[in-house]
Protein backbone atom coordinates (compact mmCIF):
# COMPACT_ATOMS: atom_id res chain seq x y z
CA UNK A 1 8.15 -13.27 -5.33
CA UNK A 2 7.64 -12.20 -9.02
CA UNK A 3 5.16 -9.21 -9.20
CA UNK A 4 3.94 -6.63 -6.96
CA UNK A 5 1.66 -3.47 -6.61
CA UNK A 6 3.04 0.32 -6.33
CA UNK A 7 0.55 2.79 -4.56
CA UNK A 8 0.57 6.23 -4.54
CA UNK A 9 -1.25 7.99 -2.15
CA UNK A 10 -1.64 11.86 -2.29
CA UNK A 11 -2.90 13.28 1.41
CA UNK A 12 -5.03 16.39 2.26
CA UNK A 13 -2.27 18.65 4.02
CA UNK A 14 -4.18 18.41 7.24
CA UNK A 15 -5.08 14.73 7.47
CA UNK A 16 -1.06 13.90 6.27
CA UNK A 17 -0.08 12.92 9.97
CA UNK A 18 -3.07 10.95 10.32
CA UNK A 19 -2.55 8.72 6.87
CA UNK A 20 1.02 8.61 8.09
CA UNK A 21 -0.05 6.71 11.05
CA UNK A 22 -2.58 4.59 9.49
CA UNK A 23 0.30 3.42 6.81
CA UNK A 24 2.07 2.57 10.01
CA UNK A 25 -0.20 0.47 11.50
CA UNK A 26 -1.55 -1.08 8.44
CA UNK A 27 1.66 -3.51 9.17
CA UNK A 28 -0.38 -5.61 11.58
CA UNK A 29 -2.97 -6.53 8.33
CA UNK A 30 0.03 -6.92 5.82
CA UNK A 31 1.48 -9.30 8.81
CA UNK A 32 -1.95 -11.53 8.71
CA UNK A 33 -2.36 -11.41 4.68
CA UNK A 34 -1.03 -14.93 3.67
CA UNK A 35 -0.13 -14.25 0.09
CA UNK A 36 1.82 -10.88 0.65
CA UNK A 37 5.48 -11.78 0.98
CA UNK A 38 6.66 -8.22 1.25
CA UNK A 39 4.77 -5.01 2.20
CA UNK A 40 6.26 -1.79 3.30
CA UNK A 41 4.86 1.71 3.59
CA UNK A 42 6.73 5.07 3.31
CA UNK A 43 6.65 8.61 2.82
CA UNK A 44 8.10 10.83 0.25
CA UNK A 45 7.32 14.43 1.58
CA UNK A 46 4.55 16.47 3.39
CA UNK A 47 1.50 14.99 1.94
CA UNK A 48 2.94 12.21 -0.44
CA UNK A 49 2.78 7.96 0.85
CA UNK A 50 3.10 5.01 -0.91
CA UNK A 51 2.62 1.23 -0.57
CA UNK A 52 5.01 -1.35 -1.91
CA UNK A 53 3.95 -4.65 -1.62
CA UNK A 54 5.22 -8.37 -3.60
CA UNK A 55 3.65 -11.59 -4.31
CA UNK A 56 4.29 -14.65 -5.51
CA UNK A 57 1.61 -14.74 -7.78
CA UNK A 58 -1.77 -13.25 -9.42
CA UNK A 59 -4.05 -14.75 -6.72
CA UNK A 60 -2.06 -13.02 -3.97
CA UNK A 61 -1.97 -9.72 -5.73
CA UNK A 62 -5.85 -9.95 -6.63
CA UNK A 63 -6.18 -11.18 -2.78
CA UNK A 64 -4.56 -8.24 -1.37
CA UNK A 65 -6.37 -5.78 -3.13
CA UNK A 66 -9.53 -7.32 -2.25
CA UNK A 67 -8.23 -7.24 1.49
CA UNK A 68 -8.33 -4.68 4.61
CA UNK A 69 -5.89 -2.48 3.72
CA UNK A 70 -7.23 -1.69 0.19
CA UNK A 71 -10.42 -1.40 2.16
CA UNK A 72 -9.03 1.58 4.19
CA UNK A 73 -6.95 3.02 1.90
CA UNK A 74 -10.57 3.34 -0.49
CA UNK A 75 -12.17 4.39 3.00
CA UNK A 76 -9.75 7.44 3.42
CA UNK A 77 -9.92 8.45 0.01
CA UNK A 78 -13.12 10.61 0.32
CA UNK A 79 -11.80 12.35 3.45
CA UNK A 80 -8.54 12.43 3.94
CA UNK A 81 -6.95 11.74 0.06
CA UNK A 82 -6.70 15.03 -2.15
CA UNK A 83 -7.66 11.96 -4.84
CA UNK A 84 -8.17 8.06 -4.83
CA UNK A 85 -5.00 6.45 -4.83
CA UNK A 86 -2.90 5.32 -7.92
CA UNK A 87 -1.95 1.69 -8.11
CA UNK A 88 0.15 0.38 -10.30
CA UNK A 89 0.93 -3.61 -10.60
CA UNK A 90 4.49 -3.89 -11.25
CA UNK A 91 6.73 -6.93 -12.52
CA UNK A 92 9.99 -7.61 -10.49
CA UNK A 93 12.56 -7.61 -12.35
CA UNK A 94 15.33 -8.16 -9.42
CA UNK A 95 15.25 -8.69 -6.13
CA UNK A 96 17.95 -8.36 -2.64
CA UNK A 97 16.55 -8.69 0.67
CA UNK A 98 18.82 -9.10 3.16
């Protein structure tokens, strides 16, 4: 894996349980996206997510954000985002997995 895409994803204080559990179950569509070799979701406080996600190349990247998840994330946005979210393709620079 060489690059990867950093989203930040700002919540309405009363939808932030329900993007919390649609982050959570977007696993199951990272899990059938062939070209994303890492994906995880988290939370940084109240109303703040993000996505990190890796590929092993521009196709895969440009795949993924053409796929399901990018599809509900842009979905939510009018409802339950207090704004669309911010992604950011990144570079890796180093990598551990264990």
């Amino acid at each position: 894996m060489k690059i990867g895409l950093l989203a930040r994803i700002e919540a309405k204080p009363e939808y932030a349980d329900k993007v919390a559990e649609m982050l959570r179950d977007a696993v199951t569509l990272a899990e059938r996206e062939q070209h994303t070799v890492t994906w995880f979701s988290f939370r940084l406080d109240a109303t703040t997510f993000g996505v990190f996600d890796t590929f092993n190349d521009e196709q895969g990247r440009q795949e993924h954000l053409k796929g399901e998840i990018a599809a509900a994330l842009m979905g939510a946005a009018e409802t339950m985002l207090s704004a669309a979210p911010v992604i950011t393709p990144v570079d890796l620079l180093g990598v551990k997995i264990s």
